[in-house]
Protein backbone atom coordinates (compact mmCIF):
# COMPACT_ATOMS: atom_id res chain seq x y z
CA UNK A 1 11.29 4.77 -9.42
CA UNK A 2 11.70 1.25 -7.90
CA UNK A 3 10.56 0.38 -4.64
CA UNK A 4 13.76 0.11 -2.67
CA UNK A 5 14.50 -3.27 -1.00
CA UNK A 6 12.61 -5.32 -3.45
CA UNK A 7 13.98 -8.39 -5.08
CA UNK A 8 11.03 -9.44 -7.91
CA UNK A 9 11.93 -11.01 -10.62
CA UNK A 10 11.97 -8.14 -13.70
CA UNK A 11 10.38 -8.58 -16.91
CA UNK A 12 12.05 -8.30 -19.88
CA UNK A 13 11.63 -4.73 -21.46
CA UNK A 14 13.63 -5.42 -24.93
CA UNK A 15 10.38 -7.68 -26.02
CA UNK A 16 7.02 -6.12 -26.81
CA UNK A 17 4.22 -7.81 -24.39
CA UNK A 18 0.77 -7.22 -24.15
CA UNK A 19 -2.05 -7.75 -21.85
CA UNK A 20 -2.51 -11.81 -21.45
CA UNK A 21 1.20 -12.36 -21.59
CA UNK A 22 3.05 -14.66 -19.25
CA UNK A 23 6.98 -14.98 -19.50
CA UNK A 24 8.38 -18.11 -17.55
CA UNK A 25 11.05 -17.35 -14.61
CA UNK A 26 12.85 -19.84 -12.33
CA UNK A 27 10.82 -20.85 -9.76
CA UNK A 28 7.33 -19.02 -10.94
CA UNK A 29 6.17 -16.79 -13.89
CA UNK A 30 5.21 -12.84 -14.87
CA UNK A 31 2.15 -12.19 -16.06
CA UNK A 32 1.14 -9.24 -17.95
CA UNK A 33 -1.85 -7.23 -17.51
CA UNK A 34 -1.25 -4.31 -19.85
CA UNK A 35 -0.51 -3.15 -22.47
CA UNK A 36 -3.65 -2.70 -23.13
CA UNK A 37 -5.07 -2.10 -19.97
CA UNK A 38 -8.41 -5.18 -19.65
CA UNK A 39 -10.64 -5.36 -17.06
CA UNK A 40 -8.99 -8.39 -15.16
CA UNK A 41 -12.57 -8.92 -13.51
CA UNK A 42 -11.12 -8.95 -10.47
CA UNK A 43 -12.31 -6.90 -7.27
CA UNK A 44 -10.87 -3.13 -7.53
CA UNK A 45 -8.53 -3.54 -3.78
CA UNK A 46 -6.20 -1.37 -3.03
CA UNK A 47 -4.75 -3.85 0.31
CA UNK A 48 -0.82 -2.85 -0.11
CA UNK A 49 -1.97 0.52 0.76
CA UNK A 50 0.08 1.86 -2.02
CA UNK A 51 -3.02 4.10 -3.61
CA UNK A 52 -1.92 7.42 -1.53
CA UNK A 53 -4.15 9.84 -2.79
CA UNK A 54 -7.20 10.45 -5.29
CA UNK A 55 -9.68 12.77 -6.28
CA UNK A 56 -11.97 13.54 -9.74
CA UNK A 57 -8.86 14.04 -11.83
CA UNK A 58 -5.77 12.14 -10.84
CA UNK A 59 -4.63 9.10 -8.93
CA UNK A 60 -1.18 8.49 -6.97
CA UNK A 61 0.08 5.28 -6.91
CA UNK A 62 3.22 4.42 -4.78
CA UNK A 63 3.47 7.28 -1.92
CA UNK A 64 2.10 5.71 0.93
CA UNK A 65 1.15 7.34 4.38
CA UNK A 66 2.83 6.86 7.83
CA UNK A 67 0.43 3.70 9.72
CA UNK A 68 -0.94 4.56 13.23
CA UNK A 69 0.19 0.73 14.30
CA UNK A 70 4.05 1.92 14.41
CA UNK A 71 3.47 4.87 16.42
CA UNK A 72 1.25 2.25 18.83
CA UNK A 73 3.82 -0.33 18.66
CA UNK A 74 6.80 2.24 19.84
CA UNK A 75 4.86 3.84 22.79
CA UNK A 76 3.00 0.41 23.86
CA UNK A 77 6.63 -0.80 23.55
CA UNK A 78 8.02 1.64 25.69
CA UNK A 79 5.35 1.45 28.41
CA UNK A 80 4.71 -1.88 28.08
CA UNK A 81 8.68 -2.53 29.33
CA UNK A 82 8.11 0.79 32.23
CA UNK A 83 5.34 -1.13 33.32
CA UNK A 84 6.67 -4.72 33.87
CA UNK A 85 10.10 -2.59 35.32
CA UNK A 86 8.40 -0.69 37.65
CA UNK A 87 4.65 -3.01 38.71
CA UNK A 88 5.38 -6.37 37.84
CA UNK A 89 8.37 -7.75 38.43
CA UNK A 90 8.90 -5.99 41.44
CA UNK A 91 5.72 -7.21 42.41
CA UNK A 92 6.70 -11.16 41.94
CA UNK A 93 9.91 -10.33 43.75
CA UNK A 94 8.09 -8.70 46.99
CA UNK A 95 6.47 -12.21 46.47
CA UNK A 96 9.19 -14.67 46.32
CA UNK A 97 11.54 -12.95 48.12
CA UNK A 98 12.43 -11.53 51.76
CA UNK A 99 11.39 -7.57 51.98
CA UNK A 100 14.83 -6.45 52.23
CA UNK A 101 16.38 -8.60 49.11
CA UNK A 102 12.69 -7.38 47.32
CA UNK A 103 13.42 -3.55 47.86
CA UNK A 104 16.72 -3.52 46.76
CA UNK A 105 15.26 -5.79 43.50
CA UNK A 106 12.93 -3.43 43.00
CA UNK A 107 15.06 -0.62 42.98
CA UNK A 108 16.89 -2.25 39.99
CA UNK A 109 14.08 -3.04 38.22
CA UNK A 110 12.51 0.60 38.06
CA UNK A 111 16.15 2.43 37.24
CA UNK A 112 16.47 -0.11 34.76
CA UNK A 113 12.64 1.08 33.29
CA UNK A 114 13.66 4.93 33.84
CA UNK A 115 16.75 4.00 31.82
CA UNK A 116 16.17 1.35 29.44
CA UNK A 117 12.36 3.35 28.58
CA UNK A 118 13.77 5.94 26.44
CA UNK A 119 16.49 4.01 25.36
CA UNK A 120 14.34 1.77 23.80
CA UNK A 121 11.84 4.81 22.38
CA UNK A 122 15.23 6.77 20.99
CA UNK A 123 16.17 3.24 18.73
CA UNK A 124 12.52 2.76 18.04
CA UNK A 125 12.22 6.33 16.73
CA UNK A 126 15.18 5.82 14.39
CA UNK A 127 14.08 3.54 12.96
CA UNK A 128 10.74 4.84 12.19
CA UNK A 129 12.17 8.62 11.30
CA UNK A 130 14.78 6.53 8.69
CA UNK A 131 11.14 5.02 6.90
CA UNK A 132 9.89 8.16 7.26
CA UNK A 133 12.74 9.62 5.40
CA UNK A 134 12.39 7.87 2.68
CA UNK A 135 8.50 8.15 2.40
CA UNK A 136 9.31 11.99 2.43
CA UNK A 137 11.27 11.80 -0.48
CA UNK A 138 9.34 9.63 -2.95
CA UNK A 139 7.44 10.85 -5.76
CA UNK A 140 4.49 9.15 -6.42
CA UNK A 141 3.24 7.92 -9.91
CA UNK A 142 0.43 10.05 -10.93
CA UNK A 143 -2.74 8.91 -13.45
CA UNK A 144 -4.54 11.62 -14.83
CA UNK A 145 -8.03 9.75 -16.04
CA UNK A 146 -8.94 12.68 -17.52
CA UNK A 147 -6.05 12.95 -20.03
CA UNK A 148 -5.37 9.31 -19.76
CA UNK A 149 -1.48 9.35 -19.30
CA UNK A 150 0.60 8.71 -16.90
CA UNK A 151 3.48 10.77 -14.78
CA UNK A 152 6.42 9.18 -13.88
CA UNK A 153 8.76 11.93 -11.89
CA UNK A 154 12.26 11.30 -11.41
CA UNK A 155 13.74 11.83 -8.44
CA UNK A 156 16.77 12.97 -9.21
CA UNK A 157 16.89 15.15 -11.89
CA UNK A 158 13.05 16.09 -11.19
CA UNK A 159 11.91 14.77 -14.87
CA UNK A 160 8.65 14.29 -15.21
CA UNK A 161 8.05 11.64 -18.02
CA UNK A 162 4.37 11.72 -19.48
CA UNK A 163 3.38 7.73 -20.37
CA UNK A 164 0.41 7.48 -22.50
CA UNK A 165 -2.19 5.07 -20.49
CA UNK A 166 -2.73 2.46 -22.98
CA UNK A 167 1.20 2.41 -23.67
CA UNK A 168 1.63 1.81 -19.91
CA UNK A 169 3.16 -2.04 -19.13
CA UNK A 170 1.71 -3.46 -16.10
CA UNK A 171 2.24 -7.26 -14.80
CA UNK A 172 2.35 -9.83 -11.31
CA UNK A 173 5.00 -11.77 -10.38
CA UNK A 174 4.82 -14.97 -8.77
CA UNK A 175 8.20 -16.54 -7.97
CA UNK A 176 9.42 -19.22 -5.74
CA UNK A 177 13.11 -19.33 -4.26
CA UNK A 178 15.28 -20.85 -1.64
CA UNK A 179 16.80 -18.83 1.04
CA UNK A 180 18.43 -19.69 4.95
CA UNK A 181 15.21 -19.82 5.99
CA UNK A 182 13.32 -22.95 3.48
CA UNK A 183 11.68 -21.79 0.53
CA UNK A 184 9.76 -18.79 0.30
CA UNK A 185 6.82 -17.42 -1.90
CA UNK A 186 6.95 -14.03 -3.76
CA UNK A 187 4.14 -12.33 -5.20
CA UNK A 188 4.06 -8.79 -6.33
CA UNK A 189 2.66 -5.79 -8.44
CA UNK A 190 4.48 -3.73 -10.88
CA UNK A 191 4.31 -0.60 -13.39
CA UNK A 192 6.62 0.71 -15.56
CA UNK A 193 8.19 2.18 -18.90
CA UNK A 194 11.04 2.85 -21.38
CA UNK A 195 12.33 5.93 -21.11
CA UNK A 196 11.69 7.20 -24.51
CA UNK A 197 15.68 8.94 -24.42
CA UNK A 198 17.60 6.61 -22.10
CA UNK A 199 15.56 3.22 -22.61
CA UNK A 200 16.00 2.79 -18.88
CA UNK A 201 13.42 1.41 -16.94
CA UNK A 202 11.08 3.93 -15.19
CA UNK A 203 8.93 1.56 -12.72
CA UNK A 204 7.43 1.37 -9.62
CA UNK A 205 6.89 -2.12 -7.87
CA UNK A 206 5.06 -3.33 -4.73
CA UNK A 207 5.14 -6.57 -2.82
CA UNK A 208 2.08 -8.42 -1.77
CA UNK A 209 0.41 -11.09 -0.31
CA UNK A 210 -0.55 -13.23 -2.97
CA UNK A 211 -1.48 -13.16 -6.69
CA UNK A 212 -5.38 -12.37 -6.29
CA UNK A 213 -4.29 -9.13 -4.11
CA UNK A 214 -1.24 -8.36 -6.93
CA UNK A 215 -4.06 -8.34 -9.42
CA UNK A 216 -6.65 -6.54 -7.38
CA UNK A 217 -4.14 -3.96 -6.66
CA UNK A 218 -3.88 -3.05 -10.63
CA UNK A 219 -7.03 -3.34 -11.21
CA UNK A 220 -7.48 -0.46 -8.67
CA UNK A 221 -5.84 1.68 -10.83
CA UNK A 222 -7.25 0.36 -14.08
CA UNK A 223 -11.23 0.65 -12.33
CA UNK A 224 -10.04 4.63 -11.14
CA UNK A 225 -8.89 5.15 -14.98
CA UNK A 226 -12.22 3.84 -16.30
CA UNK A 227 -14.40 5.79 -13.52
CA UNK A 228 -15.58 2.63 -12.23
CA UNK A 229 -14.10 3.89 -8.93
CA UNK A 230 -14.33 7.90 -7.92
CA UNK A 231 -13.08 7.62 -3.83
CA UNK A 232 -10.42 6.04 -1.68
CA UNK A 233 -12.74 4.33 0.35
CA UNK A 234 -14.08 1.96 -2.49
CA UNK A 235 -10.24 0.62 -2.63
CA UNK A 236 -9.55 0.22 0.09
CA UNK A 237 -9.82 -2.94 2.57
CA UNK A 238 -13.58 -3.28 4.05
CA UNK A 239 -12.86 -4.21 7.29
CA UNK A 240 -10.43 -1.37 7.87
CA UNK A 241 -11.71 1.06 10.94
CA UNK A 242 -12.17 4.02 8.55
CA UNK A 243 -15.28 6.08 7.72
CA UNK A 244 -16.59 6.97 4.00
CA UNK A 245 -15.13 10.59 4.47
CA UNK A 246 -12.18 10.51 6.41
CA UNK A 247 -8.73 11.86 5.27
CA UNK A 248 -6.68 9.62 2.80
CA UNK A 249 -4.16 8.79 5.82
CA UNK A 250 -4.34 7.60 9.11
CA UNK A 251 -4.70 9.54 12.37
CA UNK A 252 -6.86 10.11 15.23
CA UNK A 253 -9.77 9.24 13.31
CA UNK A 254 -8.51 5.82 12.53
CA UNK A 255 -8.51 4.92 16.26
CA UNK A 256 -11.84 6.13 16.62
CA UNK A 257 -13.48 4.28 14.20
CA UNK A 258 -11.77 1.07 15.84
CA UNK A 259 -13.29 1.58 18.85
CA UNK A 260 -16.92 2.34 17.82
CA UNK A 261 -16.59 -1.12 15.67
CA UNK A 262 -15.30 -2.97 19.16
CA UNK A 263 -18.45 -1.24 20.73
CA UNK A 264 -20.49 -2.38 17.87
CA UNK A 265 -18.92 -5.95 18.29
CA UNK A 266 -19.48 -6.02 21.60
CA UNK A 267 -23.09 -4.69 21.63
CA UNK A 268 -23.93 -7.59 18.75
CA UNK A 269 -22.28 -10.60 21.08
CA UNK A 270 -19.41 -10.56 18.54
CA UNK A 271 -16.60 -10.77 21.10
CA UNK A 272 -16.76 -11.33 24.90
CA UNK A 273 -15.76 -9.43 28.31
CA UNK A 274 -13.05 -10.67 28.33
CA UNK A 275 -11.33 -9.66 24.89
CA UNK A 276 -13.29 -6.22 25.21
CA UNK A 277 -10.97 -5.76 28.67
CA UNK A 278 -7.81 -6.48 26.94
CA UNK A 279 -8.54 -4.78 24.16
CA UNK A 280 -8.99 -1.70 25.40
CA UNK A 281 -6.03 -2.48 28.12
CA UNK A 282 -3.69 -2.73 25.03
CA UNK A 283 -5.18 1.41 23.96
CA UNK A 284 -4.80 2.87 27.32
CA UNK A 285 -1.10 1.04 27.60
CA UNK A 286 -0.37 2.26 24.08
CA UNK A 287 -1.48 5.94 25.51
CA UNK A 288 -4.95 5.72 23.83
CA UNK A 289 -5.40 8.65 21.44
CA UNK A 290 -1.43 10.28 21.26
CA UNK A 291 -0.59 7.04 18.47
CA UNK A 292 -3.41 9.20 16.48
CA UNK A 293 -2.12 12.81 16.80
CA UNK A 294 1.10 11.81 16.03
CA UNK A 295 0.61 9.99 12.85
CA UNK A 296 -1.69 12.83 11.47
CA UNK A 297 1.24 15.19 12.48
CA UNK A 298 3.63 13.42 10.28
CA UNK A 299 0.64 12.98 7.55
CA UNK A 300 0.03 16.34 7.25
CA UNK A 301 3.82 16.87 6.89
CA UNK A 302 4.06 15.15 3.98
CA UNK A 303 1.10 16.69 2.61
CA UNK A 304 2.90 20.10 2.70
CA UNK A 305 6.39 18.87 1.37
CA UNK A 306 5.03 16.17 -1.57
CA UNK A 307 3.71 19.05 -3.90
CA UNK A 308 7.05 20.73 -3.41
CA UNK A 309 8.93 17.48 -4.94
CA UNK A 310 7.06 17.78 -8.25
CA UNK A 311 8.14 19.86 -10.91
CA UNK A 312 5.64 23.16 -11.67
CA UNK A 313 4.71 21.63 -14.94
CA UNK A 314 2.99 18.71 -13.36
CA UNK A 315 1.36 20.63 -11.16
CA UNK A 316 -0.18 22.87 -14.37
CA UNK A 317 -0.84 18.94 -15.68
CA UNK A 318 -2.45 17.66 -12.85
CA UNK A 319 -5.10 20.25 -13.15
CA UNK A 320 -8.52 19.27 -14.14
CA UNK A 321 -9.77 19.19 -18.21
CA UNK A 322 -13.05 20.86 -19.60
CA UNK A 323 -15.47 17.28 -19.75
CA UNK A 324 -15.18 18.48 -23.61
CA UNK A 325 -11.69 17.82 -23.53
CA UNK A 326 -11.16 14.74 -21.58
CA UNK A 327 -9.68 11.67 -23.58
CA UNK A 328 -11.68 8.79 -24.89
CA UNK A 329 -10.17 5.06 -24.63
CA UNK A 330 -8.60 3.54 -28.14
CA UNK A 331 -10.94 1.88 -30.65
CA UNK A 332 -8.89 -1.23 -29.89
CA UNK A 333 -9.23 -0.74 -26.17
CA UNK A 334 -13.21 -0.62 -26.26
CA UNK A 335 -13.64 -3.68 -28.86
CA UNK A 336 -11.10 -5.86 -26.75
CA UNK A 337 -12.78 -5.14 -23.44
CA UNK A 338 -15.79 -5.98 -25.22
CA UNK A 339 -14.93 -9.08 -26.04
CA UNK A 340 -13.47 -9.96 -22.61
CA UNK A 341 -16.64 -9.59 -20.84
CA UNK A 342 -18.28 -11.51 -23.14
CA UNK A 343 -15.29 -13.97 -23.22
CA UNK A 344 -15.89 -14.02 -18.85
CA UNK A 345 -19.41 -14.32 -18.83
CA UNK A 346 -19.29 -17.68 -20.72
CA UNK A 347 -16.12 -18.71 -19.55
CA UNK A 348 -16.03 -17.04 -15.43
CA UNK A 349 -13.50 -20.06 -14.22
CA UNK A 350 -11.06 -19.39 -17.06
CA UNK A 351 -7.78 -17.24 -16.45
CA UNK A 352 -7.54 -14.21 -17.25
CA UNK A 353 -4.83 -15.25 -19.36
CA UNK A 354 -6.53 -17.65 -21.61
CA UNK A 355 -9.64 -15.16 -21.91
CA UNK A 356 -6.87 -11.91 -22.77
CA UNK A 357 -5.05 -14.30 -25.37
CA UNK A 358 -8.57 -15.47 -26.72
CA UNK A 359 -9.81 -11.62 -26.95
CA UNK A 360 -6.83 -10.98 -28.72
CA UNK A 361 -7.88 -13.54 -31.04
CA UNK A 362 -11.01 -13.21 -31.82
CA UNK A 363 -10.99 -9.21 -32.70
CA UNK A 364 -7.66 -9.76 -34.73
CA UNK A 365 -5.78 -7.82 -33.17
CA UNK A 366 -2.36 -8.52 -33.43
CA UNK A 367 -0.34 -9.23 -30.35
């Protein structure tokens, strides 16, 4: 269940932890946010992208959706290099050099942009159907708010493991290490579990930014889980070009939206001629709408195949509860989020590890 290529310190599953928690690691530190699952007070974000889906019932954590910026970055590539092959540097060569040396020069030049065009598209797309690949295949973790647990499927053997929410470990790491390149500075999100047979580690793990955006990506989930959150749009980064009702992934849409906020921008003095002419020379090199349609193609792929990965008995749990029926947080859970907004609202510049260990504290619960 591991995000593939990541390299995060782990935390150590043979001791129990709890929400407040911070385990020392060479070069940085994990902190843990649940068990139990407190409100971290920081802003529900979702910037990673790694909330795929959501609706009344359940959550997905971890799926992802193909970005419209690689399909723009493989055909601006391609006729950005056609263009300076065929116009440009023939251009400064009819220029600086006698006709007959320039026509022959230009020749080159435009066989090597017939050529080297889908050359470079072909090991573009390869690169970008091997991602895809792998998005394809990845299960998602999905939280069910309405039973409050958690479904880890393994992809595999196609075991689905049902986590009780509260049980659930979450935690950020922040590590610093030397590599070829000077020191670098890790930060990342994580979930995860014991298998209850095995006692391997069922986890899924996403790098980020920095802490504040680690944090703000759990407490995206914990916010959904507590219905202070009931749409994608409320996750996800503000200043993204996307609409209140628009389709969890990217597409044709997406492009749209950027352009009516340019022409807002431009109308309110925000940017000038100048930027406006570029930036809209950058969408008609880039092929101006195709980016779009091609993403939502490849979107609406997955949106056939993912139900197909799950096993039929998470699709008969994913299915919404009777309000009669839907589970109500721990005793525990309610008293020590309580106390933590109490403990913030006297203490907002504290950590939210000191006020977790204090609310721990002060209801006697023990740790």
């Amino acid at each position: 269940m591991s995000n593939k290529g990541l390299d995060l310190p782990q935390p150590e599953l043979s001791q129990h932890h709890h929400a407040g928690d911070v385990q020392a690691i060479p070069g940085g530190q994990i902190t843990y946010l649940a068990p139990l699952p407190l409100s971290t007070g920081h802003p529900p974000l979702d910037m990673s992208k790694a909330v795929s889906e959501l609706n009344n019932t359940w959550l997905d954590f971890g799926g992802g959706w193909p970005s419209v910026a690689v399909w723009q970055t493989i055909t601006g590539g391609v006729c950005t290099i056609f263009l300076f092959c065929a116009l440009v540097f023939p251009a400064i060569s009819f220029a600086l050099l006698p006709a007959n040396m320039a026509i022959e020069v230009y020749g080159g030049f435009f066989w090597a942009g017939v050529i080297g065009s889908p050359v470079i598209f072909i090991i573009s797309y390869l690169g970008y159907y091997s991602g895809m690949k792998r998005l394809k295949n990845s299960i998602p973790v999905r939280f069910h708010r309405q039973r409050r647990e958690v479904c880890f499927t393994l992809t595999d053997t196609q075991e689905a493991v049902i986590v009780p929410w509260e049980s659930l470990m979450a935690w950020v790491v922040e590590a610093r290490g030397a590599t070829q390149y000077g020191v670098q500075q890790q930060y990342g999100m994580g979930v995860g579990y014991a298998h209850p047979e095995t006692g391997k580690w069922l986890k899924l793990e996403f790098m980020s930014a920095g802490l504040p955006l680690a944090i703000s990506n759990w407490e995206a989930i914990r916010a959904y889980m507590d219905y202070e959150v009931h749409s994608l749009h409320e996750l996800q980064d503000p200043h993204l070009p996307r609409g209140k009702d628009d389709p969890p992934w990217e597409g044709v849409h997406t492009l749209r939206n950027a352009r009516r906020r340019m022409r807002e921008r431009r109308a309110n003095g925000e940017v000038g001629p100048i930027y406006t002419f570029f930036w809209y020379a950058y969408h008609v090199i880039e092929l101006w709408n195709l980016p779009g349609y091609l993403t939502e193609w490849e979107a609406k792929r997955l949106m056939k195949s993912r139900p197909k990965l799950r096993p039929t008995e998470v699709e008969e749990w994913s299915k919404p509860l009777p309000k009669e029926q839907w589970a109500k947080p721990s005793e525990e859970l309610v008293r020590l989020s309580a106390e933590v907004r109490r403990l913030r609202a006297e203490n907002p510049l504290s950590s939210i590890e000191e006020i977790f260990s204090e609310a721990y504290r002060r209801q006697g619960v023990e740790a």
